[in-house]
C-alpha atoms as a PDB file:
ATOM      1  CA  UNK A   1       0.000   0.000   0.000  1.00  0.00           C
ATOM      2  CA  UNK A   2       1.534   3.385  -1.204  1.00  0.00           C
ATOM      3  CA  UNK A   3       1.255   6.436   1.481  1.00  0.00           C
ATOM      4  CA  UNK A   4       0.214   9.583  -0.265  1.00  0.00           C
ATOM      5  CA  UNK A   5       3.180  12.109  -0.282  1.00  0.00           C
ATOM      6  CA  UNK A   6       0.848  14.595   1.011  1.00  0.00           C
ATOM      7  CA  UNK A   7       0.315  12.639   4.383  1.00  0.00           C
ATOM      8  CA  UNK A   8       3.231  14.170   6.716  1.00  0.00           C
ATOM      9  CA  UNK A   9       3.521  14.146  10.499  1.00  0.00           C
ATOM     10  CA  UNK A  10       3.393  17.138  12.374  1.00  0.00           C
ATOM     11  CA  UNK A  11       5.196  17.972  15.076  1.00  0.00           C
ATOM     12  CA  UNK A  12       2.025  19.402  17.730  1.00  0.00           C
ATOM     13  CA  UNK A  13       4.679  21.559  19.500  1.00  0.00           C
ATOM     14  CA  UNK A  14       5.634  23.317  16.467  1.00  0.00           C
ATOM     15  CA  UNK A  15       1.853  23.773  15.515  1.00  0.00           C
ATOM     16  CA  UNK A  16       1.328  25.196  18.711  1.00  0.00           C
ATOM     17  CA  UNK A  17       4.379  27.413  19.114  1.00  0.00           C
ATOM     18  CA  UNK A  18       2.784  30.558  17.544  1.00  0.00           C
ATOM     19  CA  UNK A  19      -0.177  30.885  19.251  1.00  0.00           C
ATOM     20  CA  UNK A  20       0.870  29.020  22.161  1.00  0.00           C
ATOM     21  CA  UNK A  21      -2.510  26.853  22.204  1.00  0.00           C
ATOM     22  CA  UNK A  22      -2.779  24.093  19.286  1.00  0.00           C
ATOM     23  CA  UNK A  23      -6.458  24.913  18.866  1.00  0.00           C
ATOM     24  CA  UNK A  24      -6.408  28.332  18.188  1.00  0.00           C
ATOM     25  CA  UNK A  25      -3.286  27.149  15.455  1.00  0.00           C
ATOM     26  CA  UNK A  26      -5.740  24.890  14.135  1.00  0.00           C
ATOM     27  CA  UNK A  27      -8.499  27.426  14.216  1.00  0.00           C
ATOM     28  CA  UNK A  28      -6.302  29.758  12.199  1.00  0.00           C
ATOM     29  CA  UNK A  29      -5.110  27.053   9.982  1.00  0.00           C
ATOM     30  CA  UNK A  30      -8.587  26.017   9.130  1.00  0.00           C
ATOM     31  CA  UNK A  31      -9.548  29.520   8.283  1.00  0.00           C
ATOM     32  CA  UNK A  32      -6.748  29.965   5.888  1.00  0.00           C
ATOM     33  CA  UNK A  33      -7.560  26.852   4.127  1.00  0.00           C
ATOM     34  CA  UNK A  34     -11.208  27.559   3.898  1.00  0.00           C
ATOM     35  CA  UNK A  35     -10.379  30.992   2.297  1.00  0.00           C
ATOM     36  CA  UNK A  36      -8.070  28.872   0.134  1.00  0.00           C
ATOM     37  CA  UNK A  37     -10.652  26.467  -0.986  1.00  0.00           C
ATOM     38  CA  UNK A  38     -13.195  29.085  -1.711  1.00  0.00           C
ATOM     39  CA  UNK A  39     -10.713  31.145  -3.832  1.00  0.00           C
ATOM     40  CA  UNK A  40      -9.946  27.783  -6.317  1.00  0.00           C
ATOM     41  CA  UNK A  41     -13.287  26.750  -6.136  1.00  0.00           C
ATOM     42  CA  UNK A  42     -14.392  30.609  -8.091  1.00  0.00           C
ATOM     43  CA  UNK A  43     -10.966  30.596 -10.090  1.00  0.00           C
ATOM     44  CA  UNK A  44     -12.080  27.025 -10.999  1.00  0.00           C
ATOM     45  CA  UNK A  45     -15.678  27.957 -12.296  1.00  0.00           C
ATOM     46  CA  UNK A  46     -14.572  30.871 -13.894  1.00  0.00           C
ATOM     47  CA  UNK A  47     -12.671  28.870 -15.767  1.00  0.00           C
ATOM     48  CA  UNK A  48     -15.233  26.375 -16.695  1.00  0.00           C
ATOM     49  CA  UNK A  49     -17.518  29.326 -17.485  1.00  0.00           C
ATOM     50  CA  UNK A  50     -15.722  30.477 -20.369  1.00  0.00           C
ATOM     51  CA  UNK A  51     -16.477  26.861 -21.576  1.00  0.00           C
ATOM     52  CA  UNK A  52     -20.128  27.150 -21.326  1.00  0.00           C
ATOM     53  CA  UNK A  53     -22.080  26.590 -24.618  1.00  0.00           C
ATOM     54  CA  UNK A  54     -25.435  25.783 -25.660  1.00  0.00           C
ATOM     55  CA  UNK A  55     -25.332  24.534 -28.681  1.00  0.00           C
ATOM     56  CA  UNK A  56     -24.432  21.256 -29.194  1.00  0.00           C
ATOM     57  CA  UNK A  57     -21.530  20.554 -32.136  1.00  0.00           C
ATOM     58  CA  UNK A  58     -18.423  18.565 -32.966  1.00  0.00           C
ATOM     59  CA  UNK A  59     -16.524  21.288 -31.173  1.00  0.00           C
ATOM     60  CA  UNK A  60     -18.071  20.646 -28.400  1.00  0.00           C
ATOM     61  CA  UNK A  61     -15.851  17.384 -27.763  1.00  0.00           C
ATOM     62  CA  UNK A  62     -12.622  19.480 -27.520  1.00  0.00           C
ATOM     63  CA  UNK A  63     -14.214  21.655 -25.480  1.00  0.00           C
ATOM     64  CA  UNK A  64     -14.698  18.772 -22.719  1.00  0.00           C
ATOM     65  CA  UNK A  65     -10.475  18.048 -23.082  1.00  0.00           C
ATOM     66  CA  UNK A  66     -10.158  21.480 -21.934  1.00  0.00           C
ATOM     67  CA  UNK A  67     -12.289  21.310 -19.375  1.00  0.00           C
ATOM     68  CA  UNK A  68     -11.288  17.660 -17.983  1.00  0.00           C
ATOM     69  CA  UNK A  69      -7.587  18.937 -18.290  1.00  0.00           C
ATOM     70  CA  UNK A  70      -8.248  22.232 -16.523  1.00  0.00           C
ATOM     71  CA  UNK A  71      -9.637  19.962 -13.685  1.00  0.00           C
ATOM     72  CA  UNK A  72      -7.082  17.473 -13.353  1.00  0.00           C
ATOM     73  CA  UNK A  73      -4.430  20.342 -13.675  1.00  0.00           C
ATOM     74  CA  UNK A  74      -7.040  21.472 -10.524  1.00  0.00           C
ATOM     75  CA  UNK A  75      -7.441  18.164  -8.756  1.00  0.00           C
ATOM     76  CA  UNK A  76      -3.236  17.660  -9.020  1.00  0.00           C
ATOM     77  CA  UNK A  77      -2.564  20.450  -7.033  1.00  0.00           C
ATOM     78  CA  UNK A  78      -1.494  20.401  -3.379  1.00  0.00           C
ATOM     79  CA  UNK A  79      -4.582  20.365  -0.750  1.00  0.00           C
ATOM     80  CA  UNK A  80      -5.868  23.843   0.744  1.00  0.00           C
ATOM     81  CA  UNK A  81      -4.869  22.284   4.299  1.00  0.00           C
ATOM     82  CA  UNK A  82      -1.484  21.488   3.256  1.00  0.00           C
ATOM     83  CA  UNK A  83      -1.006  24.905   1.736  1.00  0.00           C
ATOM     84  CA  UNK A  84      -2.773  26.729   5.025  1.00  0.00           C
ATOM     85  CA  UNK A  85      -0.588  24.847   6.994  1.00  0.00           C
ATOM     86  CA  UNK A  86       2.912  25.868   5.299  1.00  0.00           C
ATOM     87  CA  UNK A  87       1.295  29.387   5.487  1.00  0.00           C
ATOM     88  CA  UNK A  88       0.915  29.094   9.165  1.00  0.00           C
ATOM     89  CA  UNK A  89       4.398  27.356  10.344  1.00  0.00           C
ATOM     90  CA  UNK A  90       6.432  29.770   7.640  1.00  0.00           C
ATOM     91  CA  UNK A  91       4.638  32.751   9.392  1.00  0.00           C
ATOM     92  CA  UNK A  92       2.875  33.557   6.278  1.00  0.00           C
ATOM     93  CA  UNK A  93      -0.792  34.367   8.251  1.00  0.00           C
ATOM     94  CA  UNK A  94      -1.443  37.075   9.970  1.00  0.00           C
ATOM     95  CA  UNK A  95      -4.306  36.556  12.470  1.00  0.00           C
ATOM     96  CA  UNK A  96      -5.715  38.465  15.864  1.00  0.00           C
ATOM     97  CA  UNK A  97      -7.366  37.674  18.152  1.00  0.00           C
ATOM     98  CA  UNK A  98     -10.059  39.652  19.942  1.00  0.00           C
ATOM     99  CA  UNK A  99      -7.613  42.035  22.022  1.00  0.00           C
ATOM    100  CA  UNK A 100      -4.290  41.920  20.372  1.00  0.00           C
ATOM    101  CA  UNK A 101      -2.812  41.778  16.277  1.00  0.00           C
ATOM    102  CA  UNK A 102      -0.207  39.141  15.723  1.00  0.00           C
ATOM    103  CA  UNK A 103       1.762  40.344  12.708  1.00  0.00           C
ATOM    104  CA  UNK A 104       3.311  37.427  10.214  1.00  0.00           C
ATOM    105  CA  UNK A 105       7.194  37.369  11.123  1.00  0.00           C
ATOM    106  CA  UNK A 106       9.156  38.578   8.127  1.00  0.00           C
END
């Protein structure tokens, strides 16, 4: 059984260090990958859209290569988790809480 690459173990610690708790990390991890997802998911349908036709023809058939490769070119790239969480431990996010503004480290 082959382990997908994208599978890594995380050192909790390390997840933790920047905000000191590992949920709020994981709070602010999940955030940045759902802002992540959203932003493919409209890049993705705008580029679909410009595939949109209504009348059926022979051309039509290319069409659907393009679209099928513009989603597998979609589907190959890395996870919005993995990305958030690269973000995160490279200091890449800047997040605040409620009283104070934690800047990303530079």
């Amino acid at each position: 059984m082959a382990v997908n690459p994208s599978i890594i173990t995380r050192d909790v610690e390390k997840l933790a260090a920047p905000t000191g708790n590992i949920y709020e990390s994981v709070v602010v991890i999940s955030k940045r990958a759902r802002q992540i997802a959203v932003n493919l998911k409209e890049e993705l349908s705008a580029k679909l859209a410009e595939f949109a036709t209504t009348v059926d023809n022979l051309e039509e058939v290319f069409e659907n290569r393009e679209q099928i490769e513009i989603s597998k070119f979609y589907e190959r790239m890395p996870k919005p988790t993995s990305t958030a969480i690269e973000e995160f431990m490279e200091g890449k996010i800047m997040y605040r809480r409620r009283t104070e503004t934690v800047e990303p480290q530079a």
